[in-house]
C-alpha atoms as a PDB file:
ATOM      1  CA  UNK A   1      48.342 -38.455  -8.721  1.00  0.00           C
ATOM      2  CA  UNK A   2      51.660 -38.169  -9.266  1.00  0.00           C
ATOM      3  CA  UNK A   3      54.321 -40.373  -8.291  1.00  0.00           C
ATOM      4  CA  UNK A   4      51.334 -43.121  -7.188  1.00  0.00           C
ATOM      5  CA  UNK A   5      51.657 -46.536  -5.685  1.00  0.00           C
ATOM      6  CA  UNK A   6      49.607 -48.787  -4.701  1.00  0.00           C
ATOM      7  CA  UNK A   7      50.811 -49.353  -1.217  1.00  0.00           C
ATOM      8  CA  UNK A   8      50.317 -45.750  -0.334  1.00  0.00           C
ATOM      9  CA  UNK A   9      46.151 -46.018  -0.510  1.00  0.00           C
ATOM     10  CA  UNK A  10      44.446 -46.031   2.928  1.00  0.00           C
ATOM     11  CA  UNK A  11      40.955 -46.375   2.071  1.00  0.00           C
ATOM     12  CA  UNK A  12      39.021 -48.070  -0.787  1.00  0.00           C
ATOM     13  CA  UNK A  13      35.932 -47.750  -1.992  1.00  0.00           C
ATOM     14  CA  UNK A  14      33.919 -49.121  -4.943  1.00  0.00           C
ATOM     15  CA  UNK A  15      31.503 -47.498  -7.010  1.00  0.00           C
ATOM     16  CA  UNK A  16      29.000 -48.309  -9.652  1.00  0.00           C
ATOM     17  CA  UNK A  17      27.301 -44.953 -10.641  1.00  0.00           C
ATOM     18  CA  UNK A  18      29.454 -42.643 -13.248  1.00  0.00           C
ATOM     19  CA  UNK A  19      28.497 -39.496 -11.644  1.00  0.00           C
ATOM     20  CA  UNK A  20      29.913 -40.738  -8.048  1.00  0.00           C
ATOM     21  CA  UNK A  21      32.948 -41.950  -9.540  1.00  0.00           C
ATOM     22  CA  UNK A  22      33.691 -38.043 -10.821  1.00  0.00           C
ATOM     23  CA  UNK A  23      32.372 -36.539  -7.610  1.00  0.00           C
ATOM     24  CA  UNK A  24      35.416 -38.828  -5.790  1.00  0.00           C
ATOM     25  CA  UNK A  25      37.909 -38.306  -8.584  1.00  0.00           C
ATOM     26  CA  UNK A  26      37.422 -34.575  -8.168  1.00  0.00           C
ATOM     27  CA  UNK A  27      38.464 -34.449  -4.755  1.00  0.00           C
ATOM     28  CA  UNK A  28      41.848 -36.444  -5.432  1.00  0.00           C
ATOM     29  CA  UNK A  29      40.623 -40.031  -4.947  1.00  0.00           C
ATOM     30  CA  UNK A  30      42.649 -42.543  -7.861  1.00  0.00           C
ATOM     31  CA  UNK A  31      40.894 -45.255 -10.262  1.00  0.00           C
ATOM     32  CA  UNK A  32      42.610 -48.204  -9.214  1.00  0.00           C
ATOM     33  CA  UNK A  33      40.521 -50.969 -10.964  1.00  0.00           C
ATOM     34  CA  UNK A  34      37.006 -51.527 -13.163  1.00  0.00           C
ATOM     35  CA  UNK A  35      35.397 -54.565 -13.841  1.00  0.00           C
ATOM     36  CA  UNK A  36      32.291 -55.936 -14.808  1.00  0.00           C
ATOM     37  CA  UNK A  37      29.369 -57.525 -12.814  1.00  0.00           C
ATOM     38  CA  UNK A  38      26.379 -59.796 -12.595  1.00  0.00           C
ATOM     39  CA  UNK A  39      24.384 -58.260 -10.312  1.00  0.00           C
ATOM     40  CA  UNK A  40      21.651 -60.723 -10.360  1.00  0.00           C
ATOM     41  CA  UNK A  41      21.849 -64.772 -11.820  1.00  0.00           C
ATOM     42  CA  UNK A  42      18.786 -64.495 -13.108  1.00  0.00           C
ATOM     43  CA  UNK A  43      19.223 -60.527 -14.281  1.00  0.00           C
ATOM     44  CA  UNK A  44      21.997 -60.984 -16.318  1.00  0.00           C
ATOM     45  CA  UNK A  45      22.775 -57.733 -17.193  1.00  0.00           C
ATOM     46  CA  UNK A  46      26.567 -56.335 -16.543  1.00  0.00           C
ATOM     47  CA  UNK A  47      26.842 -53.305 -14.206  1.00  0.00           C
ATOM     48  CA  UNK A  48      30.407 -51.071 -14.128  1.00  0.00           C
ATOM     49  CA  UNK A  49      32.349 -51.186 -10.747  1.00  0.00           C
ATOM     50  CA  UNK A  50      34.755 -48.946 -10.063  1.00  0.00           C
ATOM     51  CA  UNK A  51      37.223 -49.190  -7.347  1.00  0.00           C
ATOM     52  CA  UNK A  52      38.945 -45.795  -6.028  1.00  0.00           C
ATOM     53  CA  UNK A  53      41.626 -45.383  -3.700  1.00  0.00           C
ATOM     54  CA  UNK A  54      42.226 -42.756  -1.491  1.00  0.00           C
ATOM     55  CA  UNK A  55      46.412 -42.508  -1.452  1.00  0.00           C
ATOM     56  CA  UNK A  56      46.864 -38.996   0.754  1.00  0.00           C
ATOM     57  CA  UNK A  57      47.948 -38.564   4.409  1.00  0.00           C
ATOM     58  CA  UNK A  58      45.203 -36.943   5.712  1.00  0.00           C
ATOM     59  CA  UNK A  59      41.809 -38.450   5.992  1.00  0.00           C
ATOM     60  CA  UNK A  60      39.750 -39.268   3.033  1.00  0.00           C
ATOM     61  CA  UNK A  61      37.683 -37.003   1.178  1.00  0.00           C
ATOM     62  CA  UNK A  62      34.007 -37.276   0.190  1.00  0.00           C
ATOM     63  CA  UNK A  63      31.313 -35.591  -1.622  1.00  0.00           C
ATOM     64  CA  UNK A  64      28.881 -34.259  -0.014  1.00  0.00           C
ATOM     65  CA  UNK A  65      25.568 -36.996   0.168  1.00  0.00           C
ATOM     66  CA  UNK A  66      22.898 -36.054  -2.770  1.00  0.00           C
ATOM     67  CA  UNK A  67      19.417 -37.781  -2.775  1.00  0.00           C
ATOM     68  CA  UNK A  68      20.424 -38.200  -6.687  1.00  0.00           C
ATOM     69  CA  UNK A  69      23.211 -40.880  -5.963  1.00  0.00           C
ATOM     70  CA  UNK A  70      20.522 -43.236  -4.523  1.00  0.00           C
ATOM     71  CA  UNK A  71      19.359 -46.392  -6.385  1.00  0.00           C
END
């Protein structure tokens, strides 16, 4: 997004599956931040997070829901 700052996002929302984070990218959401998580103390494996922001005036985009994105 051109001309972006940080101040101007509305809406947040983080996201762990790849294939969401493109669906929200495509309709004009911003990668603000990744990190890495434990979801589980005794299931130590790391799991992506991706935080988006949604920076526009009018209200906030999504894609439509898809059985697929589920767990």
């Amino acid at each position: 997004m051109e001309n972006f700052k940080l101040h101007h996002v509305k809406r947040l929302v983080e996201l762990y599956r790849i294939e969401q984070v493109n669906n929200y990218l495509e309709l004009g959401w911003v990668l603000i931040n990744t990190y890495k998580a434990i979801e589980h103390p005794n299931f130590p494996n790391e799991m992506m997070r991706y935080v988006l922001g949604w920076a526009k005036d009018e209200s906030p985009a999504k894609p439509e829901y898809n059985h697929d994105d589920e767990f």
